[in-house]
Protein backbone atom coordinates (compact mmCIF):
# COMPACT_ATOMS: atom_id res chain seq x y z
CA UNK A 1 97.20 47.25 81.65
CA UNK A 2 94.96 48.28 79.21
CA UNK A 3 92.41 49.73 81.05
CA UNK A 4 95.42 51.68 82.71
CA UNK A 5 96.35 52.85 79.00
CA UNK A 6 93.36 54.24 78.45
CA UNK A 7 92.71 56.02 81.81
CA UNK A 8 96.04 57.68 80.54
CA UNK A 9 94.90 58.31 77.83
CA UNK A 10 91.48 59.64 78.71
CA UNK A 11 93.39 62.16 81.16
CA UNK A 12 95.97 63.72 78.66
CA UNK A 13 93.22 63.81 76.26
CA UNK A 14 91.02 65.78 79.04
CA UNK A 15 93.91 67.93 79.62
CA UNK A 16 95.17 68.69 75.83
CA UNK A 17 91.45 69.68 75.45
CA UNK A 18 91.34 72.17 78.31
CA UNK A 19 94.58 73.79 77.40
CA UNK A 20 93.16 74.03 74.18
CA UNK A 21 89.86 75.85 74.80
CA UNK A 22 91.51 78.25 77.43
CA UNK A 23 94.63 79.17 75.70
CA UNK A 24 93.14 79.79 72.01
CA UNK A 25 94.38 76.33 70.24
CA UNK A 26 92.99 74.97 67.38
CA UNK A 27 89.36 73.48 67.22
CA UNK A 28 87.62 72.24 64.02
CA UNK A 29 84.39 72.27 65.62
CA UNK A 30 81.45 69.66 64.32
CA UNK A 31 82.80 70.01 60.13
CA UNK A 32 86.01 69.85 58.94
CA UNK A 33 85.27 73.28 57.76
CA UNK A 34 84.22 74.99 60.61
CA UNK A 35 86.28 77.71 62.21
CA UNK A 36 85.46 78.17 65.71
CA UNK A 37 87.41 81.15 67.06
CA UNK A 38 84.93 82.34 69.54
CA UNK A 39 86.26 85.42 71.51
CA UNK A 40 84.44 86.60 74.42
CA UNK A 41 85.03 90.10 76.07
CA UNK A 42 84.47 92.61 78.61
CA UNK A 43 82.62 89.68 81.02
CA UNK A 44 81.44 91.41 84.29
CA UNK A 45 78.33 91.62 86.31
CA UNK A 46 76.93 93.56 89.53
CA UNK A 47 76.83 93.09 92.85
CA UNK A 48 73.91 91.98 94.66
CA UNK A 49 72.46 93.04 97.75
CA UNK A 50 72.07 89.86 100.73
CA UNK A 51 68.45 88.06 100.08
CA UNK A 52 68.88 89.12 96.28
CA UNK A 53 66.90 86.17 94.44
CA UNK A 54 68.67 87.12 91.10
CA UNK A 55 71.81 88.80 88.74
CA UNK A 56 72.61 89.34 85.32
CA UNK A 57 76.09 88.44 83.60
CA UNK A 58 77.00 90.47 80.75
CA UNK A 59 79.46 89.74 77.83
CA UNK A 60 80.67 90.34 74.18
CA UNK A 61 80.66 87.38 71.90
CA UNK A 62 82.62 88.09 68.91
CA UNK A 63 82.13 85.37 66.26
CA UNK A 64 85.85 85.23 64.22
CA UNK A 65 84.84 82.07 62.36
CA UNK A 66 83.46 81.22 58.92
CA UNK A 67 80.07 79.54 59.98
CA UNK A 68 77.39 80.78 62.38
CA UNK A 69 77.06 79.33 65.75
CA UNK A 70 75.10 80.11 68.65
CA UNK A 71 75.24 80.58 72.35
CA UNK A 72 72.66 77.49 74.23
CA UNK A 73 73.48 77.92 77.53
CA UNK A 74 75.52 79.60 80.75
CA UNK A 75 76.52 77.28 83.71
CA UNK A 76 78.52 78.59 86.67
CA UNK A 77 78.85 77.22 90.67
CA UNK A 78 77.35 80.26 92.02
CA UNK A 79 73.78 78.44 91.10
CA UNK A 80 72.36 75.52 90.26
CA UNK A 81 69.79 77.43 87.78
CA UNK A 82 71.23 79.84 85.22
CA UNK A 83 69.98 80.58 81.58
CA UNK A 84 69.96 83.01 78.61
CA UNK A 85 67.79 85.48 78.61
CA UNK A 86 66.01 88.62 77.04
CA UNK A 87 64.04 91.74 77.72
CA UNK A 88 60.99 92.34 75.40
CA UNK A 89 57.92 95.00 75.58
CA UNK A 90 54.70 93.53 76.53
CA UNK A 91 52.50 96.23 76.10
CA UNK A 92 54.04 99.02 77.89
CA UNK A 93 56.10 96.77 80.46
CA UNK A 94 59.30 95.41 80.27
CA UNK A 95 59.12 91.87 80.55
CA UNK A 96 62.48 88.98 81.03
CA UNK A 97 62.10 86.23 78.75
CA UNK A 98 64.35 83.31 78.79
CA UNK A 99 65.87 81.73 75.23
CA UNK A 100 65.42 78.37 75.34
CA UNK A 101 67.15 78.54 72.09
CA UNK A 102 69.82 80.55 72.62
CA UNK A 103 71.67 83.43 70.98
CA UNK A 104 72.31 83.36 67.18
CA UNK A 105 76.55 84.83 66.84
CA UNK A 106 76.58 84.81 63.08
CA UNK A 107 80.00 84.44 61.57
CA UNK A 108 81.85 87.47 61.76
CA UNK A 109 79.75 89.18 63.92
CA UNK A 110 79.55 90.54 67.40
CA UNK A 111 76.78 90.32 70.03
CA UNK A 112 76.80 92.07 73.15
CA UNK A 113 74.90 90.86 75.98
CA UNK A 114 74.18 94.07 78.37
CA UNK A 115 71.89 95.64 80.64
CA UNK A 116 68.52 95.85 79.48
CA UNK A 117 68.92 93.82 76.19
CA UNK A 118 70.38 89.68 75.94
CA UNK A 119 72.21 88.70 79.04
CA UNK A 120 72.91 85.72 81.22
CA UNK A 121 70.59 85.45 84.28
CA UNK A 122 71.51 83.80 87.26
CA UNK A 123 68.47 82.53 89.26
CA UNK A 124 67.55 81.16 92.91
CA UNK A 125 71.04 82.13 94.25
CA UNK A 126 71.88 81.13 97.57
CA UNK A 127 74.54 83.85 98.28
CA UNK A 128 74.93 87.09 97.03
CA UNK A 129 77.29 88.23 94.15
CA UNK A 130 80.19 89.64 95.77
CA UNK A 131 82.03 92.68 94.29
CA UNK A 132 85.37 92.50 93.88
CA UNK A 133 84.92 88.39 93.81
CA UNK A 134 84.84 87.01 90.36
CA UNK A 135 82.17 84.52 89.20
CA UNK A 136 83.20 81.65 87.20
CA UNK A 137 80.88 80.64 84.04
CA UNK A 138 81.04 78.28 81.37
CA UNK A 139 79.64 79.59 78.08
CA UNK A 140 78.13 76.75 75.85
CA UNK A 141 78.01 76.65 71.98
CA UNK A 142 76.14 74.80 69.50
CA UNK A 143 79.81 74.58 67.44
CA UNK A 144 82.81 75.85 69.72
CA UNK A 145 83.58 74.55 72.24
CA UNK A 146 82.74 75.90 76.02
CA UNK A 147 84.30 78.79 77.17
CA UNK A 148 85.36 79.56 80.59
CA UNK A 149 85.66 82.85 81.65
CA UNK A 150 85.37 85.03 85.09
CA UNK A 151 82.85 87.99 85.67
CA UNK A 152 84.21 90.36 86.78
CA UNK A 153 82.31 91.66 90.03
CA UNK A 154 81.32 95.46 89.39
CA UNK A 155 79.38 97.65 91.88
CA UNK A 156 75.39 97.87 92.23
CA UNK A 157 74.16 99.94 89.31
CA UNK A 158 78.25 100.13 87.62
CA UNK A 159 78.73 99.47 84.22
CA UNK A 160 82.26 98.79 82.73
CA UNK A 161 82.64 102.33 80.97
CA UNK A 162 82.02 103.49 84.33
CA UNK A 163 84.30 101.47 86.75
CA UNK A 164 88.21 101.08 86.66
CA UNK A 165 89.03 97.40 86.56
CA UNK A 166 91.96 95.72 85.77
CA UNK A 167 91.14 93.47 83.03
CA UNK A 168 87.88 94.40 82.27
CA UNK A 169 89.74 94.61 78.37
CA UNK A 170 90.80 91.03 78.47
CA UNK A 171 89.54 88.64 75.82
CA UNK A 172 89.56 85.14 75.40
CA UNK A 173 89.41 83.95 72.34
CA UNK A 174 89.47 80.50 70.97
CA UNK A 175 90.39 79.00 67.46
C-alpha cells in the first residue's frame, strides 16, 4: 500500500509540475526569493535541405524575474546532440563556438538568440528539419525550470519578420 501511495503520489506530483511549467504557475526556483518567470518568444528555425548535417533554433528569452539566471542547455528528439552556441571573429572568419556555459539572461533583461549571433545548434541530425513541421525543444535553466516550446519550421533562408506564421507572436512564459 505504501509503495502504491507514493507511486500516486510521485505521478500527481509529476503532473502538477508539468502543468505548472507549461501553463505559467508559480515556481520559487532554488531561493525562496527567486522569481523565475522566464518567457520565451518568437521560437522558429529553418528548414534544411536532405543530407543537411546541421540547423540553428532561434528564440527570445525574456528574463521577468528578480535574480539572474542563465540558459545551460537545449534538448529536443530531433537529435541526440544539441547545444548552445555562438559566432565569434577569428581573424577575418566567422567561426561557431559552442557555450559550454551557457547564456547569461540577467534579471529583467532580454536575449535574443538569432541568425548570426547566440543560437541553439542542432548537430548530427538524422533527418532533415521539415518546414511547416514543428520541432519540439526543452530549454534548460540554471534557476527556472525547463521550458518546452515548439520551433516553428520557417523556409530556407526565412526569418520571422519575413514569413507569415500563425503564432510566430506566441510566448510562453513561466512564473
Amino acid at each position: 500500500m505504501f509503495m502504491l501511495r507514493t507511486a500516486l503520489f510521485s505521478s500527481l506530483l509529476l503532473v502538477s509540475t508539468t502543468l505548472l511549467a507549461h501553463h505559467g504557475g508559480s515556481h520559487d526556483g532554488d531561493s525562496g526569493d527567486h522569481d523565475s518567470r522566464i518567457e520565451i518568444s518568437q521560437p522558429w528555425t529553418r528548414a534544411t535541405p536532405p543530407g543537411a548535417g546541421a540547423g540553428g533554433g532561434f528564440v527570445t528569452i525574456t528574463n521577468h524575474g528578480d535574480q539572474d539566471d542563465r540558459l545551460m542547455g537545449v534538448t529536443t528528439p530531433i537529435t541526440e546532440r544539441s547545444e548552445i552556441h555562438t559566432m565569434e571573429m577569428d581573424g577575418d572568419v566567422m567561426r561557431m563556438a559552442p557555450l559550454p556555459g551557457g547564456i547569461e539572461l540577467p534579471a529583467g533583461s532580454t536575449v535574443t538568440l538569432a541568425p548570426g549571433g547566440l543560437h541553439l545548434m542542432f548537430m548530427e541530425l538524422p533527418a532533415p528539419i521539415v518546414e511547416g513541421e514543428p520541432v519540439p525543444v526543452t530549454l534548460e535553466f540554471q534557476h527556472a525550470p525547463s521550458i518546452d516550446v515548439e520551433l516553428h519550421v520557417l523556409p530556407p533562408g526565412a526569418s520571422p519578420e519575413g514569413a507569415a506564421s500563425e503564432g510566430m507572436s506566441h510566448s510562453h512564459p513561466v512564473h
